[in-house]
C-alpha atoms as a PDB file:
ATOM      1  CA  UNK A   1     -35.451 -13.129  32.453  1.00  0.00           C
ATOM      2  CA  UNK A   2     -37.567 -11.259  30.366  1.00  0.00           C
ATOM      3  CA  UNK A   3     -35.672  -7.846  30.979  1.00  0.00           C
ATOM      4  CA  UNK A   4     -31.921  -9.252  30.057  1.00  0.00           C
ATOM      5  CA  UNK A   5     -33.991 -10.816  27.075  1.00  0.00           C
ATOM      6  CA  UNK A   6     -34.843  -7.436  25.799  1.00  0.00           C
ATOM      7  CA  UNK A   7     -31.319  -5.768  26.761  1.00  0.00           C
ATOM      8  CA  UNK A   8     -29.845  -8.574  24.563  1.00  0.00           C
ATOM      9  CA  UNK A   9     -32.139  -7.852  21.644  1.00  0.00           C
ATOM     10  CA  UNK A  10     -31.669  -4.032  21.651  1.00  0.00           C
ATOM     11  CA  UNK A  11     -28.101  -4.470  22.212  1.00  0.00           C
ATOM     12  CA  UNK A  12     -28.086  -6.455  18.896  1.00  0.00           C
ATOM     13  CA  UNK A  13     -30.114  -4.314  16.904  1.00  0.00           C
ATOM     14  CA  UNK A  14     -28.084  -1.511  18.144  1.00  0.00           C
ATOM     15  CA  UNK A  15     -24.412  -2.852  17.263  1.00  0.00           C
ATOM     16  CA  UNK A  16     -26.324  -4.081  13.657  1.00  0.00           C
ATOM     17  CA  UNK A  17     -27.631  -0.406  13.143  1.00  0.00           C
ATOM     18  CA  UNK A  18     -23.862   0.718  13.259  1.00  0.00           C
ATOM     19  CA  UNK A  19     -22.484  -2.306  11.328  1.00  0.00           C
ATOM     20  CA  UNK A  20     -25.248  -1.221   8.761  1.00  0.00           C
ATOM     21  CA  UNK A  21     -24.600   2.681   8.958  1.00  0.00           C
ATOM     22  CA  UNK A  22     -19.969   1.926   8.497  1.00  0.00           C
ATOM     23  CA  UNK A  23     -21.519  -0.698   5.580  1.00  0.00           C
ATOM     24  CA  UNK A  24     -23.185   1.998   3.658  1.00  0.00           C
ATOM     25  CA  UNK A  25     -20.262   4.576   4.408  1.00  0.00           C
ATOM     26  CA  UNK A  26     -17.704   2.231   3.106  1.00  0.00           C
ATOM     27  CA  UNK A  27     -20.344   1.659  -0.272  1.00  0.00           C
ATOM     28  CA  UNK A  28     -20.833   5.250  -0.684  1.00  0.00           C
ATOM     29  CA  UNK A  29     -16.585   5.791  -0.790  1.00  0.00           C
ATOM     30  CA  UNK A  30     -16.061   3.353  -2.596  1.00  0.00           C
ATOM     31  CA  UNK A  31     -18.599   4.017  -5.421  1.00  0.00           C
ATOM     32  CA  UNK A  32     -17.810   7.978  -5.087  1.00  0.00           C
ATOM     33  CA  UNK A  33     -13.754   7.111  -5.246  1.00  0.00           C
ATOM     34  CA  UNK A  34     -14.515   4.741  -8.289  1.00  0.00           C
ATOM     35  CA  UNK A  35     -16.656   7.258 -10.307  1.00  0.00           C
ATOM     36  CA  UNK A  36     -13.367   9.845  -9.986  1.00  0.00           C
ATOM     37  CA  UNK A  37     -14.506  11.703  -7.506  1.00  0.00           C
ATOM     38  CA  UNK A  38     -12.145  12.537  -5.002  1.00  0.00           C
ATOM     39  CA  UNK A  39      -9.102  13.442  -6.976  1.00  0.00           C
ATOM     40  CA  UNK A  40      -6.720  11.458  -9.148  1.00  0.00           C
ATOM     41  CA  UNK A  41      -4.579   8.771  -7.704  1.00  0.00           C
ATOM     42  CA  UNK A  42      -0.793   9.229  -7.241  1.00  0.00           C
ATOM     43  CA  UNK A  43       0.133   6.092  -8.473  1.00  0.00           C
ATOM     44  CA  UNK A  44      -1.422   2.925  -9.977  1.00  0.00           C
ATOM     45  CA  UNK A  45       0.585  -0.316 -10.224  1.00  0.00           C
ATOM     46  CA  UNK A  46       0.884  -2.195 -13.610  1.00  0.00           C
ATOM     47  CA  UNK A  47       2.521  -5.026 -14.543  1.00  0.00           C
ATOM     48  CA  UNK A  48       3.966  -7.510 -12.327  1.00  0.00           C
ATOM     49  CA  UNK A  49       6.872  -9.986 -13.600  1.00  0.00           C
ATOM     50  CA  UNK A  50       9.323 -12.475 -12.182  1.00  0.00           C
ATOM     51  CA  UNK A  51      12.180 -14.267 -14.269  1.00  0.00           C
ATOM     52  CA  UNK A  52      14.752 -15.835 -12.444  1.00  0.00           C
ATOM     53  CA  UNK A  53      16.253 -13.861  -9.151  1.00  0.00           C
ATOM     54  CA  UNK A  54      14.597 -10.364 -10.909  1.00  0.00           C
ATOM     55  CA  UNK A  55      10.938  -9.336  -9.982  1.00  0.00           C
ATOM     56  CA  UNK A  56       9.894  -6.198 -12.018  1.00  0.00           C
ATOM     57  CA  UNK A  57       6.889  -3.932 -11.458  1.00  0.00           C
ATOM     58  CA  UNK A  58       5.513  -0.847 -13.472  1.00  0.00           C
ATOM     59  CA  UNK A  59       3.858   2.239 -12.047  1.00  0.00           C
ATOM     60  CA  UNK A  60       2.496   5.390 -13.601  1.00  0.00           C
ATOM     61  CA  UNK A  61       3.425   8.133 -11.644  1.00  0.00           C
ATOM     62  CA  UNK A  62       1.407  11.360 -13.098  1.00  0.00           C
ATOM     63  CA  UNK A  63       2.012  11.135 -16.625  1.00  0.00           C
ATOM     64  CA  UNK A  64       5.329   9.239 -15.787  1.00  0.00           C
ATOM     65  CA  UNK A  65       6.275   5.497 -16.310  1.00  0.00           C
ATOM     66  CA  UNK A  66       8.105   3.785 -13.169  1.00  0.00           C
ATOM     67  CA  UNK A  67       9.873   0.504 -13.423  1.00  0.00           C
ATOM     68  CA  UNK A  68      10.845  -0.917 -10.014  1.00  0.00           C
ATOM     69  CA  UNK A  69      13.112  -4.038 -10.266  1.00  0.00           C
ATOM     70  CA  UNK A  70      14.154  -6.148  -7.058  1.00  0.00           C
ATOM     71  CA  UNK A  71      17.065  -8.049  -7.641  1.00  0.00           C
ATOM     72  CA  UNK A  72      16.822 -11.204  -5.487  1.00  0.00           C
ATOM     73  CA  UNK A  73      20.648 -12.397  -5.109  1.00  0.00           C
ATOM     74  CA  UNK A  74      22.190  -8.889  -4.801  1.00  0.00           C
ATOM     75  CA  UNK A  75      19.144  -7.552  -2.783  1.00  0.00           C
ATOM     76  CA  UNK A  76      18.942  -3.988  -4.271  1.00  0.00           C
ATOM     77  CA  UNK A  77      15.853  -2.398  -5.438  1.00  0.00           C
ATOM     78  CA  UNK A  78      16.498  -0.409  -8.278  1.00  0.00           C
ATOM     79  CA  UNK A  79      14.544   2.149  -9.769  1.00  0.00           C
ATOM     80  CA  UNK A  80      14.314   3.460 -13.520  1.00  0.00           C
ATOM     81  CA  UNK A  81      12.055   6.358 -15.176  1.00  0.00           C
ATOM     82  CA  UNK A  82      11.077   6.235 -18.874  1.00  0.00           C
ATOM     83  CA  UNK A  83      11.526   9.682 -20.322  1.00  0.00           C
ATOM     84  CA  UNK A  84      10.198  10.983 -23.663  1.00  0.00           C
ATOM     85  CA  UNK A  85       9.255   7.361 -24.260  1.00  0.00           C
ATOM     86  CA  UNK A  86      12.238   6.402 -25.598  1.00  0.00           C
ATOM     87  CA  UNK A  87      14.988   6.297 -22.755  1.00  0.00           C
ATOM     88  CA  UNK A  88      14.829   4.015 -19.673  1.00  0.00           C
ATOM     89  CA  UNK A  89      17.263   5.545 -16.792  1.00  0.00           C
ATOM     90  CA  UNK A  90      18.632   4.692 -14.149  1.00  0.00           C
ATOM     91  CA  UNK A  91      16.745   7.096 -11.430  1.00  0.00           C
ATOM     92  CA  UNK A  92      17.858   5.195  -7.742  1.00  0.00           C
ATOM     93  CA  UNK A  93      19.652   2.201  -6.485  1.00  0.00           C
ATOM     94  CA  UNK A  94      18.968   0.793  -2.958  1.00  0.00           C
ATOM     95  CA  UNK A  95      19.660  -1.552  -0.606  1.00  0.00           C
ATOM     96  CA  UNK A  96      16.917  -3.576   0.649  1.00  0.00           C
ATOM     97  CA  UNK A  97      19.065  -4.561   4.074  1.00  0.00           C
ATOM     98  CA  UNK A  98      19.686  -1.385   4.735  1.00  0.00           C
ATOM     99  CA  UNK A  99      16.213   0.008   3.355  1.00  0.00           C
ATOM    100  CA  UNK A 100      14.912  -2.445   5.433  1.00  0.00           C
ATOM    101  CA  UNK A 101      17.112  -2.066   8.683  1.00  0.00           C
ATOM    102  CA  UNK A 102      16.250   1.992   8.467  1.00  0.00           C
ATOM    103  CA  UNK A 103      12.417   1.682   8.552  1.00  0.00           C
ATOM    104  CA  UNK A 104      12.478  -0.927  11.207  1.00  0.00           C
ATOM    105  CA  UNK A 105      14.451   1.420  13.350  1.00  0.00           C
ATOM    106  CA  UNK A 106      12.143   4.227  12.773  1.00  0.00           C
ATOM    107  CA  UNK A 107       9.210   2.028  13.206  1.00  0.00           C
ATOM    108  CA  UNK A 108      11.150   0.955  17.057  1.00  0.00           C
ATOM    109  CA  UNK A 109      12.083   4.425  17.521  1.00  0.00           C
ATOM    110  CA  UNK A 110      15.694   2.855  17.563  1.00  0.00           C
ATOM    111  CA  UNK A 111      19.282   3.945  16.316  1.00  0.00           C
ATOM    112  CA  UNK A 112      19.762   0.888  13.074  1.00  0.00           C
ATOM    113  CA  UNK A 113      21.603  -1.877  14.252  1.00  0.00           C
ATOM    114  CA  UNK A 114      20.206  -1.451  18.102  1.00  0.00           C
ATOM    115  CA  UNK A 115      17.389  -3.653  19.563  1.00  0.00           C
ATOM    116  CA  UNK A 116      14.189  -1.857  21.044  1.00  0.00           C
ATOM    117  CA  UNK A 117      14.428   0.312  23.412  1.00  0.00           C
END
């Protein structure tokens, strides 16, 4: 009894040494990706908005403003780009059934409209 005891115990301590080793890996990233290091990040969400059958959403993109709109009752996402700071324009329309219906079929490895494989 004493033996399984002790293969318990160092089993334990072993499995905590590498919770405690991925803890301090996942501390040092974070702090390292929060002081800049690392690069800049592509994109950073802003504001978030709902009125109605619209949700909006901004984004800086580089040293570009994004404003994503979803459009509940037609089900389009569409997508505008501020430029100069002064104009808002139209940059992309899309479906979401279709957006939607496309990455599931990639995801499946399937034609759209066909079930799995």
């Amino acid at each position: 009894m004493s033996s399984t005891h002790t293969a318990h115990t160092g089993a334990r301590l072993n499995l905590r040494g590498v919770l405690m080793a991925t803890a301090a890996l996942l501390t040092a990233g974070i702090l390292l990706r929060a002081g800049g290091v690392g690069g800049e990040s592509i994109a950073t969400a802003g504001m978030v908005g709902d009125s109605g059958s619209f949700t909006a959403m901004t984004a800086r993109t580089g040293n570009q403003e994004v404003l994503y709109v979803i459009d509940d009752r037609s089900e389009h996402l569409l997508i505008y780009r501020v430029q100069n700071a002064m104009e808002v324009r139209l940059e992309s329309m899309q479906d979401l059934r279709s957006l939607f219906t496309t990455a599931r079929s990639a995801y499946l490895g399937t034609a759209p409209g066909r079930g799995r494989p």
